[in-house]
Structure formats: structure tokens, C-alpha cells
PDB file of N, CA and C in Angstrom:
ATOM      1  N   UNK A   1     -19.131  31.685  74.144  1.00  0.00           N
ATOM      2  CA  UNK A   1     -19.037  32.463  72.939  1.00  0.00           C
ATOM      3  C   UNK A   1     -17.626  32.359  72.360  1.00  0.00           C
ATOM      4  N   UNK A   2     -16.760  32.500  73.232  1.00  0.00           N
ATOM      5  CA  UNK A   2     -15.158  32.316  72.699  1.00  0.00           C
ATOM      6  C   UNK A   2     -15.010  31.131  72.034  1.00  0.00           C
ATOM      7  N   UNK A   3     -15.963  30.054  72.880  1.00  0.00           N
ATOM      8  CA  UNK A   3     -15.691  28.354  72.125  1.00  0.00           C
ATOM      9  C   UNK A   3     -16.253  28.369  70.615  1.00  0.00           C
ATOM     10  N   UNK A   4     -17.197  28.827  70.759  1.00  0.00           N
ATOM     11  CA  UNK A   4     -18.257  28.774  69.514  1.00  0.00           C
ATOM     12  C   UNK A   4     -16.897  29.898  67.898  1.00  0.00           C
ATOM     13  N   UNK A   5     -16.154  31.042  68.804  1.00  0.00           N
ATOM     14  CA  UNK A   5     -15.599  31.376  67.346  1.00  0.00           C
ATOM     15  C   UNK A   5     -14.434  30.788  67.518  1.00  0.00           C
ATOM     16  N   UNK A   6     -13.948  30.073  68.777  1.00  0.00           N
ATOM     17  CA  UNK A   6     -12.858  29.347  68.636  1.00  0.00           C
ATOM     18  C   UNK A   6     -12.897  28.469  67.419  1.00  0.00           C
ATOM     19  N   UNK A   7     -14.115  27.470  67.262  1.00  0.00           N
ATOM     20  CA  UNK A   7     -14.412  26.410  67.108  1.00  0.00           C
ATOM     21  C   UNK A   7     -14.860  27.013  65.639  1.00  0.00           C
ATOM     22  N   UNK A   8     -15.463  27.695  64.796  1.00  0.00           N
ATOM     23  CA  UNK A   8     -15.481  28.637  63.672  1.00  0.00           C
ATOM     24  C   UNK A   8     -14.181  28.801  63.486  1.00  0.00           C
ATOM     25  N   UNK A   9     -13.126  29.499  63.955  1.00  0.00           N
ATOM     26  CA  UNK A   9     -11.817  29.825  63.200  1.00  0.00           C
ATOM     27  C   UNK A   9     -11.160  28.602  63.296  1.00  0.00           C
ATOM     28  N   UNK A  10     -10.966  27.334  63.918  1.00  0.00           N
ATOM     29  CA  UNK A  10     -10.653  25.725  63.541  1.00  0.00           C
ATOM     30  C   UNK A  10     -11.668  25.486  61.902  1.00  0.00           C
ATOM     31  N   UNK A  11     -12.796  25.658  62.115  1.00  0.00           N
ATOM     32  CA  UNK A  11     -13.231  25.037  60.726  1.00  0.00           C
ATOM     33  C   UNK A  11     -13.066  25.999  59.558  1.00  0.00           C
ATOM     34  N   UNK A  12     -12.738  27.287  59.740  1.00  0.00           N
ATOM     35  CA  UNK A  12     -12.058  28.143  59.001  1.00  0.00           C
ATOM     36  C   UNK A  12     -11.002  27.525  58.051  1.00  0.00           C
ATOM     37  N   UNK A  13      -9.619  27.488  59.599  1.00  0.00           N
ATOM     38  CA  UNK A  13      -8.779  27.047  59.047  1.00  0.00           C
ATOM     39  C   UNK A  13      -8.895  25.646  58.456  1.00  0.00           C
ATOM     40  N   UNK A  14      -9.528  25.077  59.008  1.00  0.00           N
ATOM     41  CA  UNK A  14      -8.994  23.346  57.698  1.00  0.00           C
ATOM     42  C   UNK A  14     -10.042  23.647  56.823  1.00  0.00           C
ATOM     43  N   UNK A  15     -10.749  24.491  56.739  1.00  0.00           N
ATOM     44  CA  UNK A  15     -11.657  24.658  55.392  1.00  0.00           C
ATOM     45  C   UNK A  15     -10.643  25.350  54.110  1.00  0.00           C
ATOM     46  N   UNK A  16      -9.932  26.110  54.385  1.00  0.00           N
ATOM     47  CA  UNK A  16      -9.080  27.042  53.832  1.00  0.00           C
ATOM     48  C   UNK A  16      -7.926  25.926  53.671  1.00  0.00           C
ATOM     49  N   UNK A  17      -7.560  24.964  54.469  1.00  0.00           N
ATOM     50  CA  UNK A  17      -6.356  23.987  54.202  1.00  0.00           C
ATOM     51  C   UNK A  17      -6.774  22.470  52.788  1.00  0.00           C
ATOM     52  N   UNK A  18      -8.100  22.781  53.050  1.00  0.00           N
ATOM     53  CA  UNK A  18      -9.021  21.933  51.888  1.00  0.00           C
ATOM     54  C   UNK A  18      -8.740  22.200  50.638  1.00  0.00           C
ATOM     55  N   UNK A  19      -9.341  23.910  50.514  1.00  0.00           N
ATOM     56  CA  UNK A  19      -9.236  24.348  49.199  1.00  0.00           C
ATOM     57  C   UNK A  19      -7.569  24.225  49.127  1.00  0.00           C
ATOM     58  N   UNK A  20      -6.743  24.801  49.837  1.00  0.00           N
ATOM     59  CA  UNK A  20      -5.270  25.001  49.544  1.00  0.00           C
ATOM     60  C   UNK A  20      -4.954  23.465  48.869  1.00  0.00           C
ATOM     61  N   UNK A  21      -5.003  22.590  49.514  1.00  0.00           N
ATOM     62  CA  UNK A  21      -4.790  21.411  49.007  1.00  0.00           C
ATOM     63  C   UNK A  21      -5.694  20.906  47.908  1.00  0.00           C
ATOM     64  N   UNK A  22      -7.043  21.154  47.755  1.00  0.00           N
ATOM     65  CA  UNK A  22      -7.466  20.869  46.044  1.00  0.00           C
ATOM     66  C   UNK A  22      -6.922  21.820  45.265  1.00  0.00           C
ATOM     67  N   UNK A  23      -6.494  23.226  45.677  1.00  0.00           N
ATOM     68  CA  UNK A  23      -5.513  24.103  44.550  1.00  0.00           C
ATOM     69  C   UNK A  23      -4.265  23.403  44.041  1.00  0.00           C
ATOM     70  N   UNK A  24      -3.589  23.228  45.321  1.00  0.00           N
ATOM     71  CA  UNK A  24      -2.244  21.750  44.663  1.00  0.00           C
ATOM     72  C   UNK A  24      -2.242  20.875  43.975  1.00  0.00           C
ATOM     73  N   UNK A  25      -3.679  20.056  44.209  1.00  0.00           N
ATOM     74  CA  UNK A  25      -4.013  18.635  43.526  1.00  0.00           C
ATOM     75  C   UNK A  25      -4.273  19.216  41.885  1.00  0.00           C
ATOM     76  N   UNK A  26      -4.885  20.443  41.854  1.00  0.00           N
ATOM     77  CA  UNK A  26      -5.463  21.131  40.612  1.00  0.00           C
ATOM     78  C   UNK A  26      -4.741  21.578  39.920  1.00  0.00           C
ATOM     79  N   UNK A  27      -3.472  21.908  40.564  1.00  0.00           N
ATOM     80  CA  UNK A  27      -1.814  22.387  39.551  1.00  0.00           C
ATOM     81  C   UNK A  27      -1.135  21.404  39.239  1.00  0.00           C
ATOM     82  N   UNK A  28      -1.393  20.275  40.256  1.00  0.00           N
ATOM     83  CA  UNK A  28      -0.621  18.915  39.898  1.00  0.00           C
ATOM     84  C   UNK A  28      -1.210  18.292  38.483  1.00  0.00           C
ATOM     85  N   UNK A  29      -2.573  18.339  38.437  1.00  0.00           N
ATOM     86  CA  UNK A  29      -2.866  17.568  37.407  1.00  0.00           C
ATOM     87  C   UNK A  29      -3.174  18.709  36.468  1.00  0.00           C
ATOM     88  N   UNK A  30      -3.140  19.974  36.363  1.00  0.00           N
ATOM     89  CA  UNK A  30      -2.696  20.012  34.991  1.00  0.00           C
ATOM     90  C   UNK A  30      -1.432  20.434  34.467  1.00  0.00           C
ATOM     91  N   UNK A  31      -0.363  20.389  35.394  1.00  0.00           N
ATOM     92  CA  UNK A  31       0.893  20.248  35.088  1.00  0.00           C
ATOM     93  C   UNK A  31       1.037  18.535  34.644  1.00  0.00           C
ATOM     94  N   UNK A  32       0.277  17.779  35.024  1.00  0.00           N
ATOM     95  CA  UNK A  32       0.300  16.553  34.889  1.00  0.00           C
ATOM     96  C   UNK A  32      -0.228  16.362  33.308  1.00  0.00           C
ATOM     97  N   UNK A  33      -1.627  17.087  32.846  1.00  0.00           N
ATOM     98  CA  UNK A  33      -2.307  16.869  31.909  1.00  0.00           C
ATOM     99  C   UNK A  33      -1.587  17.432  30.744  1.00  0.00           C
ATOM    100  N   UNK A  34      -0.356  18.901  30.915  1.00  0.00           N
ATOM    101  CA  UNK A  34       0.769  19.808  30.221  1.00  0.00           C
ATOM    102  C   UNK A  34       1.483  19.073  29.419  1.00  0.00           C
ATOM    103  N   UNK A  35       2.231  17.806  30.827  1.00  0.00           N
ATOM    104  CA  UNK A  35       3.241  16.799  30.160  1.00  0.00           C
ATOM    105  C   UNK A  35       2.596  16.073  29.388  1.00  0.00           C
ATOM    106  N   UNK A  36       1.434  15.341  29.806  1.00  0.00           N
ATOM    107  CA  UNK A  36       1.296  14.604  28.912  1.00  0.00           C
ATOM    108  C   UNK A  36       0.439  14.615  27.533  1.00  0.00           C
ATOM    109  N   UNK A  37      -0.362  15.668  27.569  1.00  0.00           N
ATOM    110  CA  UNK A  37      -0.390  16.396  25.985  1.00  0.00           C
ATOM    111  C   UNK A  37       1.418  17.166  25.081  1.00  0.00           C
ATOM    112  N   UNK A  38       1.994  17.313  25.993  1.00  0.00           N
ATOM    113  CA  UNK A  38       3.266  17.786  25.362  1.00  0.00           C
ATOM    114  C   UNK A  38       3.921  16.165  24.142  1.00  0.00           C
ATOM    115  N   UNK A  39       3.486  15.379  25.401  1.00  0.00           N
ATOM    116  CA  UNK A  39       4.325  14.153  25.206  1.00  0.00           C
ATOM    117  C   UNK A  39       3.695  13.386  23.976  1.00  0.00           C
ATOM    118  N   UNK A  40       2.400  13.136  24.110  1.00  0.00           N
ATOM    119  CA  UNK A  40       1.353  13.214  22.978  1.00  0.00           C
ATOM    120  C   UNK A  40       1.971  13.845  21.769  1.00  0.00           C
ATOM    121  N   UNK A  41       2.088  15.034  21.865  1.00  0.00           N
ATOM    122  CA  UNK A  41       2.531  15.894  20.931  1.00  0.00           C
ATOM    123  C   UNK A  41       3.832  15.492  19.817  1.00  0.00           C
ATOM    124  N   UNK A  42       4.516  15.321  20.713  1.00  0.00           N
ATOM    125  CA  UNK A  42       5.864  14.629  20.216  1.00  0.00           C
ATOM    126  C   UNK A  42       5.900  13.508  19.824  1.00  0.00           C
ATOM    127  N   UNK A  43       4.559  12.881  19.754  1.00  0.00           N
ATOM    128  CA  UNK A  43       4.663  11.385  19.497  1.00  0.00           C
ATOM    129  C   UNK A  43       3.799  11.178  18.092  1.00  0.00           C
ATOM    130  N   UNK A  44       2.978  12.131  18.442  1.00  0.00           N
ATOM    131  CA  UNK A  44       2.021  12.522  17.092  1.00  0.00           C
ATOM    132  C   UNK A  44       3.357  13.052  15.921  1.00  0.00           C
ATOM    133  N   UNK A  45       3.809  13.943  16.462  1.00  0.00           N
ATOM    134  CA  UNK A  45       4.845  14.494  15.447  1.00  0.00           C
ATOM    135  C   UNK A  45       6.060  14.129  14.775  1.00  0.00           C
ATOM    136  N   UNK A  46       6.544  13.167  15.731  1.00  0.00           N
ATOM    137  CA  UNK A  46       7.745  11.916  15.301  1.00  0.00           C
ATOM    138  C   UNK A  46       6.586  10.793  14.454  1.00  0.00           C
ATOM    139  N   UNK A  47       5.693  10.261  14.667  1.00  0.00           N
ATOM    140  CA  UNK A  47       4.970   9.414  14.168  1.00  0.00           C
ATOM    141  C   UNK A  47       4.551  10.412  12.274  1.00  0.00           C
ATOM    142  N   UNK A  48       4.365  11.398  12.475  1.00  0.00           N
ATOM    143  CA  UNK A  48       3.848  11.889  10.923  1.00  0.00           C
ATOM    144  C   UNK A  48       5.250  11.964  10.527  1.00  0.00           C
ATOM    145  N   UNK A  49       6.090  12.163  10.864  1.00  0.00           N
ATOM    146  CA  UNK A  49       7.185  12.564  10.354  1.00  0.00           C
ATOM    147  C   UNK A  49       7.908  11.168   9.649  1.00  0.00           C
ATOM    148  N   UNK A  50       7.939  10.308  10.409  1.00  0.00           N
ATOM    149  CA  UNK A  50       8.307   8.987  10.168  1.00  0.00           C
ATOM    150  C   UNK A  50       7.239   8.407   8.849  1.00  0.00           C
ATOM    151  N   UNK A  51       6.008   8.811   9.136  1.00  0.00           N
ATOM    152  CA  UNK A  51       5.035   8.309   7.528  1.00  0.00           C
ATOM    153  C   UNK A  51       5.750   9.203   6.761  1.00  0.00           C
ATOM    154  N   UNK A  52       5.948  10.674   7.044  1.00  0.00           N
ATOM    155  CA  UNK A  52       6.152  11.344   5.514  1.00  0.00           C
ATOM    156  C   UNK A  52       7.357  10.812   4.686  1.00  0.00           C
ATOM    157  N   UNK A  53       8.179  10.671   5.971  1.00  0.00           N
ATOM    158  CA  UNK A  53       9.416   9.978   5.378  1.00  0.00           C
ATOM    159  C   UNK A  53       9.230   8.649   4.457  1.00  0.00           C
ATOM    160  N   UNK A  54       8.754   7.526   5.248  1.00  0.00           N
ATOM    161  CA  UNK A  54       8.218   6.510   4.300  1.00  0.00           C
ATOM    162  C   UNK A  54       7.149   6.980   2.519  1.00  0.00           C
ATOM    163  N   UNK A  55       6.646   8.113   2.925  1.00  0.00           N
ATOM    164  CA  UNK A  55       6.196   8.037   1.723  1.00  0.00           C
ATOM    165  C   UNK A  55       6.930   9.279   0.401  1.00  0.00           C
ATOM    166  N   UNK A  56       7.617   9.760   1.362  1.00  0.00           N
ATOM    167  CA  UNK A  56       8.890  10.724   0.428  1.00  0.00           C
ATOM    168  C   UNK A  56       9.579   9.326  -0.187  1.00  0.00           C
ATOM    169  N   UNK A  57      10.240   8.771   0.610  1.00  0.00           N
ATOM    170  CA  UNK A  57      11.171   7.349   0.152  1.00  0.00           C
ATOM    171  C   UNK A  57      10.599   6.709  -0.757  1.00  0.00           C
ATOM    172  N   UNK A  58       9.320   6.311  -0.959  1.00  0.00           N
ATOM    173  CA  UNK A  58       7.840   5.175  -1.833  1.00  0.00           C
ATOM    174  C   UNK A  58       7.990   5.980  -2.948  1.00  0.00           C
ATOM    175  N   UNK A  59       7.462   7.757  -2.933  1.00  0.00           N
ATOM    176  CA  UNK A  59       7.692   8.497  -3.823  1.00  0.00           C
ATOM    177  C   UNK A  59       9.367   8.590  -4.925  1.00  0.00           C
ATOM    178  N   UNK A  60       9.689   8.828  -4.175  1.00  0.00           N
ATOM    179  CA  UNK A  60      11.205   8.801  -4.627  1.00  0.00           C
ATOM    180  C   UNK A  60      11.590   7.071  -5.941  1.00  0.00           C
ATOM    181  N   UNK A  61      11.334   5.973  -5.015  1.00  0.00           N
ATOM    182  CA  UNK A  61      11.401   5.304  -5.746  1.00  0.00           C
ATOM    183  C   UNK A  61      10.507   5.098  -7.141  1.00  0.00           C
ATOM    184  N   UNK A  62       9.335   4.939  -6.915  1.00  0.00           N
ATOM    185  CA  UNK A  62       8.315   5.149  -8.061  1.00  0.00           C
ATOM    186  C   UNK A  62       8.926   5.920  -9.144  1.00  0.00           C
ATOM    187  N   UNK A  63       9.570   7.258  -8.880  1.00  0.00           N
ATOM    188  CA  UNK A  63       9.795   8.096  -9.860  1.00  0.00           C
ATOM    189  C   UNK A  63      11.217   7.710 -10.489  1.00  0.00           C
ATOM    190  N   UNK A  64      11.884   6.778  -9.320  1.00  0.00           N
ATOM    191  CA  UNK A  64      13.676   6.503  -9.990  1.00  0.00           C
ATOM    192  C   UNK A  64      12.838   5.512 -11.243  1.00  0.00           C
ATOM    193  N   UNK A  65      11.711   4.723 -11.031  1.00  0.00           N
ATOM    194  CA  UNK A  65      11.179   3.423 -11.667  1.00  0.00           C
ATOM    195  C   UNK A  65      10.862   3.850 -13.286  1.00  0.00           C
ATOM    196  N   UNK A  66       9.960   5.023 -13.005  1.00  0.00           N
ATOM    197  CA  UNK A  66       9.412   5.948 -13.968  1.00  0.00           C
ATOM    198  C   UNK A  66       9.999   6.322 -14.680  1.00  0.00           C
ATOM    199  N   UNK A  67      11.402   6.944 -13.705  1.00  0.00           N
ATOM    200  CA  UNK A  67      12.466   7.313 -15.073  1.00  0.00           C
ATOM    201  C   UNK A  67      13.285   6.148 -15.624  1.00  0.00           C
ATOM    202  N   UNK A  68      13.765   4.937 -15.358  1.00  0.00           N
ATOM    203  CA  UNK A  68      13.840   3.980 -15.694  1.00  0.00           C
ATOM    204  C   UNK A  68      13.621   3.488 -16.648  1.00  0.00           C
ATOM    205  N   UNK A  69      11.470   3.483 -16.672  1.00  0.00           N
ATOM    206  CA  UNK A  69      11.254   3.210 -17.721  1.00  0.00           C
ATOM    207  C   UNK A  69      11.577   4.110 -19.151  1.00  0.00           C
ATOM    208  N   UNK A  70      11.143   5.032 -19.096  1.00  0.00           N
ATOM    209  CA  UNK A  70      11.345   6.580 -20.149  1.00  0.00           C
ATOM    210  C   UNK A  70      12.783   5.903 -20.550  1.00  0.00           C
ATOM    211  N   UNK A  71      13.656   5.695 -19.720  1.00  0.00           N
ATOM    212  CA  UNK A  71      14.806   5.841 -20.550  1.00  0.00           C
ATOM    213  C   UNK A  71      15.139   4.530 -21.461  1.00  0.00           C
ATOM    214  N   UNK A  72      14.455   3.856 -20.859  1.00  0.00           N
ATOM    215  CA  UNK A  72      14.357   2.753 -21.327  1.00  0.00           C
ATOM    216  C   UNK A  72      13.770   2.339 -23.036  1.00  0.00           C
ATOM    217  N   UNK A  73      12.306   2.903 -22.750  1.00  0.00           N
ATOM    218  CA  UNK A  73      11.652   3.078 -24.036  1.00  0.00           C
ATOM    219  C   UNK A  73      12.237   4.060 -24.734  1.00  0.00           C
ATOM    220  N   UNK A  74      12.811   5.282 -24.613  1.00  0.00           N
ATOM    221  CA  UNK A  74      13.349   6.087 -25.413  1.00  0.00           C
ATOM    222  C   UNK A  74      15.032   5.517 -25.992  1.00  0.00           C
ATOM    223  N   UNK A  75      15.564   4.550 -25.132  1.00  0.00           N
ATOM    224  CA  UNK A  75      16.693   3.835 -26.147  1.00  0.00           C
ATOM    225  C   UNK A  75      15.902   3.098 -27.098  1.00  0.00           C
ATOM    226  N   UNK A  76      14.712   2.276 -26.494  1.00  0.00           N
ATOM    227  CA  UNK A  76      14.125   0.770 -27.597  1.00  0.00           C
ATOM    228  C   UNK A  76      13.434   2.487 -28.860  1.00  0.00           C
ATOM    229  N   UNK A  77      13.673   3.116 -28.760  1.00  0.00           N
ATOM    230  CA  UNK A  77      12.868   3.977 -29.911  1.00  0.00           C
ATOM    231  C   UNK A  77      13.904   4.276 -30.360  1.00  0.00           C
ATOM    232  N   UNK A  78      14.881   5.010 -30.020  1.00  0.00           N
ATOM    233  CA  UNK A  78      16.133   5.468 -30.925  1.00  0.00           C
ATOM    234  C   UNK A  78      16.480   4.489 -31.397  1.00  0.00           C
ATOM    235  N   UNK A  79      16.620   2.850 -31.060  1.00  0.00           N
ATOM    236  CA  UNK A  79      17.440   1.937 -31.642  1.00  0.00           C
ATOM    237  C   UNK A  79      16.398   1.221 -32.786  1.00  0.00           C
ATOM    238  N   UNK A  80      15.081   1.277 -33.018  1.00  0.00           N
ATOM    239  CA  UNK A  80      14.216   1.244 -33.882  1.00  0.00           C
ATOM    240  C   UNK A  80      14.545   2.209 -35.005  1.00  0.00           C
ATOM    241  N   UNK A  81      14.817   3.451 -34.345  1.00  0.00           N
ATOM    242  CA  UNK A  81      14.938   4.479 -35.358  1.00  0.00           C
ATOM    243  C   UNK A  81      16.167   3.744 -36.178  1.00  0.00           C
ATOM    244  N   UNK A  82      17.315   4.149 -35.412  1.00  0.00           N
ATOM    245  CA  UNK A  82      18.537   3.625 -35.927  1.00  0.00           C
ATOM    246  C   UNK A  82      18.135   2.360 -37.255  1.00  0.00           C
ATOM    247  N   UNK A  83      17.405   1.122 -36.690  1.00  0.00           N
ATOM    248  CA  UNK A  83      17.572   0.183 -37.561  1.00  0.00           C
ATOM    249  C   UNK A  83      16.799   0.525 -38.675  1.00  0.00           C
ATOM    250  N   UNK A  84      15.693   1.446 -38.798  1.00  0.00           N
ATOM    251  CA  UNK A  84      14.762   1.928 -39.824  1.00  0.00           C
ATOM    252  C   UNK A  84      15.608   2.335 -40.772  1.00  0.00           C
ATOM    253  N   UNK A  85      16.385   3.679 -40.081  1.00  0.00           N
ATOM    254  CA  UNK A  85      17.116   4.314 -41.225  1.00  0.00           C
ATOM    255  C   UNK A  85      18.877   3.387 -41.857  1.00  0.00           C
ATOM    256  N   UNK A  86      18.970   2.265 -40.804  1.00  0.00           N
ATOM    257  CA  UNK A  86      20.409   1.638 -41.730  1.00  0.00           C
ATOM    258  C   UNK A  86      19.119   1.237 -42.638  1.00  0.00           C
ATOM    259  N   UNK A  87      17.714  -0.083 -42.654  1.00  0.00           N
ATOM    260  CA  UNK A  87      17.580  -0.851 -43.405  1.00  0.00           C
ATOM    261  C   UNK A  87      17.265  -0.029 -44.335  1.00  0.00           C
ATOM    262  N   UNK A  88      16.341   1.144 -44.634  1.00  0.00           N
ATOM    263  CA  UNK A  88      15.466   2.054 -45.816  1.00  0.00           C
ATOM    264  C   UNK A  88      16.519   3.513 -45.907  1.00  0.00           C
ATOM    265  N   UNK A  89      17.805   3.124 -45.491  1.00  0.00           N
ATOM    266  CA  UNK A  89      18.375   4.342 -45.799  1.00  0.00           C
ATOM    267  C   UNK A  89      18.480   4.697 -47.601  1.00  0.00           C
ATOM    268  N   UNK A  90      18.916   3.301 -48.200  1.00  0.00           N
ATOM    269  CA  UNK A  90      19.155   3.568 -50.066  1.00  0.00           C
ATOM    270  C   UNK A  90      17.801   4.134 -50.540  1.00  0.00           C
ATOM    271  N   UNK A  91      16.948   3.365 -49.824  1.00  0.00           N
ATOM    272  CA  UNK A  91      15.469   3.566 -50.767  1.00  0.00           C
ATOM    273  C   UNK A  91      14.349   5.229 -50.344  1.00  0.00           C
ATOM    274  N   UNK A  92      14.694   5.486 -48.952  1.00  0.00           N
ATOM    275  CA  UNK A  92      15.220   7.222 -48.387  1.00  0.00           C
ATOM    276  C   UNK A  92      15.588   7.753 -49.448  1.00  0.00           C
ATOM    277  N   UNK A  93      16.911   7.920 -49.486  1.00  0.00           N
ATOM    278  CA  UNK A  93      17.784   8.691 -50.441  1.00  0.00           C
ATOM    279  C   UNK A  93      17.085   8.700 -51.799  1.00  0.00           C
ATOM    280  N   UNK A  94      16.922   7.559 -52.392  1.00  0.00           N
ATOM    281  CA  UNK A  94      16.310   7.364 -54.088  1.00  0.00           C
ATOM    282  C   UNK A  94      15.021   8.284 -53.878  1.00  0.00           C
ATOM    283  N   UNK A  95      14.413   8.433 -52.933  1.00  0.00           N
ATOM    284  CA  UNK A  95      13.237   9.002 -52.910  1.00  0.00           C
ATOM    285  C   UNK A  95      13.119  10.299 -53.005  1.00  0.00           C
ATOM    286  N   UNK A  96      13.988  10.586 -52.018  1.00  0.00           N
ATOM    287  CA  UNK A  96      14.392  12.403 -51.614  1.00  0.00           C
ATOM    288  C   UNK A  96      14.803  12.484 -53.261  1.00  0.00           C
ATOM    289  N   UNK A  97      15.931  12.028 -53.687  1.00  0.00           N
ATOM    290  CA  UNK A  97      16.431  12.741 -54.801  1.00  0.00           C
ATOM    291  C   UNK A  97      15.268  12.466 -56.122  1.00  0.00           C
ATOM    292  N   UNK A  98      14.428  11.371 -56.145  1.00  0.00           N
ATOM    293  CA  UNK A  98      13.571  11.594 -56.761  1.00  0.00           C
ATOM    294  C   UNK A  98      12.588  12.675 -57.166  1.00  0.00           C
ATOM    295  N   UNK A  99      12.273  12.853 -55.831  1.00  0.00           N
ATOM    296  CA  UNK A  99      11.362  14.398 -55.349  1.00  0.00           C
ATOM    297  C   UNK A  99      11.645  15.210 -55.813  1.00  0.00           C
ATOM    298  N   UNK A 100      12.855  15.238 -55.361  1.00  0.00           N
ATOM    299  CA  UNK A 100      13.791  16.589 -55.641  1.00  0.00           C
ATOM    300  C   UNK A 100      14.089  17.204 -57.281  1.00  0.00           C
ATOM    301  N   UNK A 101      13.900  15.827 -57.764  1.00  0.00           N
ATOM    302  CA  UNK A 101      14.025  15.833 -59.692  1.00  0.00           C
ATOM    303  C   UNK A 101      12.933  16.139 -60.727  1.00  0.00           C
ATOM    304  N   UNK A 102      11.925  15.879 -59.734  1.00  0.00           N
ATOM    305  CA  UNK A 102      10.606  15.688 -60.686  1.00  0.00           C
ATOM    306  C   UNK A 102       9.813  17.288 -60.371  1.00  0.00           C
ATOM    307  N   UNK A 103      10.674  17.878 -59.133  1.00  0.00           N
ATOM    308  CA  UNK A 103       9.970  19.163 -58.883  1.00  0.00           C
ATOM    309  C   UNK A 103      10.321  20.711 -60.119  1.00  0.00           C
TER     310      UNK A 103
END
């Protein structure tokens, strides 16, 4: 009878040394699974960060381009203007004061 709970508290104990050790293996890997979703994490987040940047920069330029143009077409318009009013400036004037005579 002593052998029999001898032999019960032996399979006790390495039954209890089983679980203890799949509890370890079970903290290991998700301290294991912690890091490497952390690490994930940081890689996901340097990676968007690095697109936003590229497309802040894409953005940025487009709009230096945009304004570029605007300023561009708004000189070729003032300098249209300009040449309108040197060439039809006499015949302007004769007109206005015409208007201005007959009213």
C-alpha cells in the first residue's frame, strides 16, 4: 500500500512538473508572440510613415508645379493685358471721351 501511494505521489509529482513546464513553454511563447507583434508593429508603423512621407513630398511638389503654373499664366495674362492697352490705348481714350460727349 505504501508502494502503490509512493508510486501515485512520483506520478503526482512529474505530472505537476509537466504542467509547470508547459506553463513556461506557454509564457515563453507568448512573451515570444508580445515581441514579435510589438516588432510587427513598428514595422507596420515606420513603413506607413515612410509612404505618408513619400506622398506628403509627391503632394508638395504637384502643388509647387500648380503654383508654377498660375503664376505663370497670370504673368502671360497681365503681359497680354499690358500689350492690349499700349496697342488700343489712343483708340480707348477716343472712345471713353466720345461716350462721355454724346451723353
Amino acid at each position: 500500500m505504501e508502494k502503490v501511494i509512493s508510486l501515485l505521489f512520483d506520478i503526482e509529482r512529474k505530472a505537476n512538473q509537466i504542467i509547470e513546464r508547459a506553463n513556461d513553454e506557454k509564457n515563453e511563447l507568448y512573451e515570444e508572440n508580445e515581441k514579435t507583434i510589438a516588432q510587427m508593429e513598428a514595422s507596420i508603423a515606420e513603413e506607413n510613415n515612410l509612404k505618408i512621407n513619400a506622398i506628403m513630398e509627391q503632394a508638395e511638389k504637384e502643388l509647387e508645379q500648380e503654383k508654377k503654373q498660375l503664376i505663370e499664366s497670370s504673368d502671360k495674362q497681365l503681359k497680354d493685358l499690358e500689350s492690349n492697352y499700349k496697342q488700343n490705348h489712343d483708340a480707348l481714350v477716343n472712345k471713353v471721351f466720345q461716350t462721355i460727349i454724346h451723353i
